[in-house]
C-alpha atoms as a PDB file:
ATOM      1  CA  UNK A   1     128.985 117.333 188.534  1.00  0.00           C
ATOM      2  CA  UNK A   2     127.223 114.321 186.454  1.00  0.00           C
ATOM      3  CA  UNK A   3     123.319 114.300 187.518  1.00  0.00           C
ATOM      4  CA  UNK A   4     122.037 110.850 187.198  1.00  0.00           C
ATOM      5  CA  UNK A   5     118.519 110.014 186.794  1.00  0.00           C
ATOM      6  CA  UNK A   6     116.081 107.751 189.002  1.00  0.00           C
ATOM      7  CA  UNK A   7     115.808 105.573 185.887  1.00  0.00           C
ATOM      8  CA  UNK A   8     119.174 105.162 184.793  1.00  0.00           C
ATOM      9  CA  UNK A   9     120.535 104.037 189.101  1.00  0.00           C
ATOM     10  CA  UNK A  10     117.602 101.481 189.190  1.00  0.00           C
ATOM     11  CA  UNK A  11     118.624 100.029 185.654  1.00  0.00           C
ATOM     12  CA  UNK A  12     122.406  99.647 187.084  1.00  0.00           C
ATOM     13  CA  UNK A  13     121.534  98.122 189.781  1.00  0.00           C
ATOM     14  CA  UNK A  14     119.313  95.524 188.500  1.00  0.00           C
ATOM     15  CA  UNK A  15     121.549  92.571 188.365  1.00  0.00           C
ATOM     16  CA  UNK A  16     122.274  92.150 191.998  1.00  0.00           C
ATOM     17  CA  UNK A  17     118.328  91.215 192.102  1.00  0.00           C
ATOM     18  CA  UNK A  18     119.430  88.588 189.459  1.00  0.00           C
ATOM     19  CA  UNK A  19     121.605  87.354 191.820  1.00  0.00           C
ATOM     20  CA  UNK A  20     119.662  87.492 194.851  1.00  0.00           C
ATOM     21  CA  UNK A  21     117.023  85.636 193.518  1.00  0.00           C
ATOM     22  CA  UNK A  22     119.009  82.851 192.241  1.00  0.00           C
ATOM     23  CA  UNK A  23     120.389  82.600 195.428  1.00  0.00           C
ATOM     24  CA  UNK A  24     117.224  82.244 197.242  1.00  0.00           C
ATOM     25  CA  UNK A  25     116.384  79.859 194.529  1.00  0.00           C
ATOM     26  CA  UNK A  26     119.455  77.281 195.369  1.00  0.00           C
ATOM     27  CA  UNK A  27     119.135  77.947 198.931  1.00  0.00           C
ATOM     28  CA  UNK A  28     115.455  76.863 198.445  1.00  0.00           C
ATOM     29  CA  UNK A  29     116.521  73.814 196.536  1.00  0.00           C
ATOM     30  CA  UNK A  30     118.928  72.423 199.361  1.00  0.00           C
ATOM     31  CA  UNK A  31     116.130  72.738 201.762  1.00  0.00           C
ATOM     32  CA  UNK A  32     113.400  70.871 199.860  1.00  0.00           C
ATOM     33  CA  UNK A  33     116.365  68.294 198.950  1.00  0.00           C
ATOM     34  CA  UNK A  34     116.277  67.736 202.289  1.00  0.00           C
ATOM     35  CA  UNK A  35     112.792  67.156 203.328  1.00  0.00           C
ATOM     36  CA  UNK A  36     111.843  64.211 201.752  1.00  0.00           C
ATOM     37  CA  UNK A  37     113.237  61.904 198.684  1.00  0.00           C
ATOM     38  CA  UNK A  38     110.200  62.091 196.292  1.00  0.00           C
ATOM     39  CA  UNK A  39     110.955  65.320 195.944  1.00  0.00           C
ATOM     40  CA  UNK A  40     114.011  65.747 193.712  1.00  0.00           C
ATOM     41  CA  UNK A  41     112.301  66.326 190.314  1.00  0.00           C
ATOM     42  CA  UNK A  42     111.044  69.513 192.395  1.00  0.00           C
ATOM     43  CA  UNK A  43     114.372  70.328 193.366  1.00  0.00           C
ATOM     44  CA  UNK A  44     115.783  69.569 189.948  1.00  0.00           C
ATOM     45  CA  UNK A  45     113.415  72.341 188.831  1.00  0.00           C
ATOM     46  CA  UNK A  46     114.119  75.359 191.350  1.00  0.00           C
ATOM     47  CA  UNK A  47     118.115  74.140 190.699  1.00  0.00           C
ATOM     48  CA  UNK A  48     117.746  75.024 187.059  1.00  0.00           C
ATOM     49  CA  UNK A  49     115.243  78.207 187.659  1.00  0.00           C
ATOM     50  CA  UNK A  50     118.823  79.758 190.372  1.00  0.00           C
ATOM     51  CA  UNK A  51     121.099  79.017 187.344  1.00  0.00           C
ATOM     52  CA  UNK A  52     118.895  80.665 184.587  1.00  0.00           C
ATOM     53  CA  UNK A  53     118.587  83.586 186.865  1.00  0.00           C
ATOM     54  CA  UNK A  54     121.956  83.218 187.820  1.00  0.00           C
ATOM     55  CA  UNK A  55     122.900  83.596 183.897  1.00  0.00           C
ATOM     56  CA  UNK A  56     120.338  86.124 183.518  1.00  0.00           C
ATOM     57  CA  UNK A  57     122.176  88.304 186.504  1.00  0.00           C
ATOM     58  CA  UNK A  58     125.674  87.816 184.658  1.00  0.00           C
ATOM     59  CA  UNK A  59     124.290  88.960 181.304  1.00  0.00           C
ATOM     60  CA  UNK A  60     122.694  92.009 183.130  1.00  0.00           C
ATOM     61  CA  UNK A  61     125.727  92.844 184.884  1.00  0.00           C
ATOM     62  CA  UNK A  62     128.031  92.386 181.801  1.00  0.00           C
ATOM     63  CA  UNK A  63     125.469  94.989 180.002  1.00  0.00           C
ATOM     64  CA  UNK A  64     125.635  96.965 182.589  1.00  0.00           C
ATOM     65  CA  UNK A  65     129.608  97.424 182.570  1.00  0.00           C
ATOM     66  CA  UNK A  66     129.354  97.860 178.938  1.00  0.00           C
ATOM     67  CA  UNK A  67     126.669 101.152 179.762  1.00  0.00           C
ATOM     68  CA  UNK A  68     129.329 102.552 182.329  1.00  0.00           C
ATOM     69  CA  UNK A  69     132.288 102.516 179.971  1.00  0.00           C
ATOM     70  CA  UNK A  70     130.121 104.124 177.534  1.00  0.00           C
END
C-alpha cells in the first residue's frame, strides 16, 4: 500500500486550476467582447491572461506526469 501525503495530492492536482482559470478567463473575454466595442483592448488583455494560464496549466501538468513516472 503507497501512503500519499496531503502535500504531494494537492501539488498533482494543481494544473486543472490552471486550466480552470484560463477558462473562466476566455469565457470572460467573449462576454465583455460582447458588451460594447470600446472595449476590445480590455478583452485583448483577459484573452492573453486565459492563454498564459492556459500555458502555465500545460507546463504544470507536463511536470506533473514527469513526478508520476518518477
Amino acid at each position: 500500500m503507497v501512503v500519499v501525503s496531503d502535500t504531494e495530492q494537492k501539488r498533482e492536482s494543481s494544473s486543472v486550476w490552471y486550466f480552470v482559470g484560463a477558462t473562466f478567463l476566455f469565457t470572460a473575454a467573449v462576454f465583455v467582447m460582447t458588451m460594447t466595442d470600446g472595449l476590445m483592448i480590455v478583452a485583448g488583455v483577459i484573452l492573453a491572461l486565459g492563454a498564459v494560464g492556459a500555458i502555465a496549466g500545460a507546463v504544470a501538468l507536463r511536470r506533473e506526469l514527469q513526478n508520476k513516472q518518477h
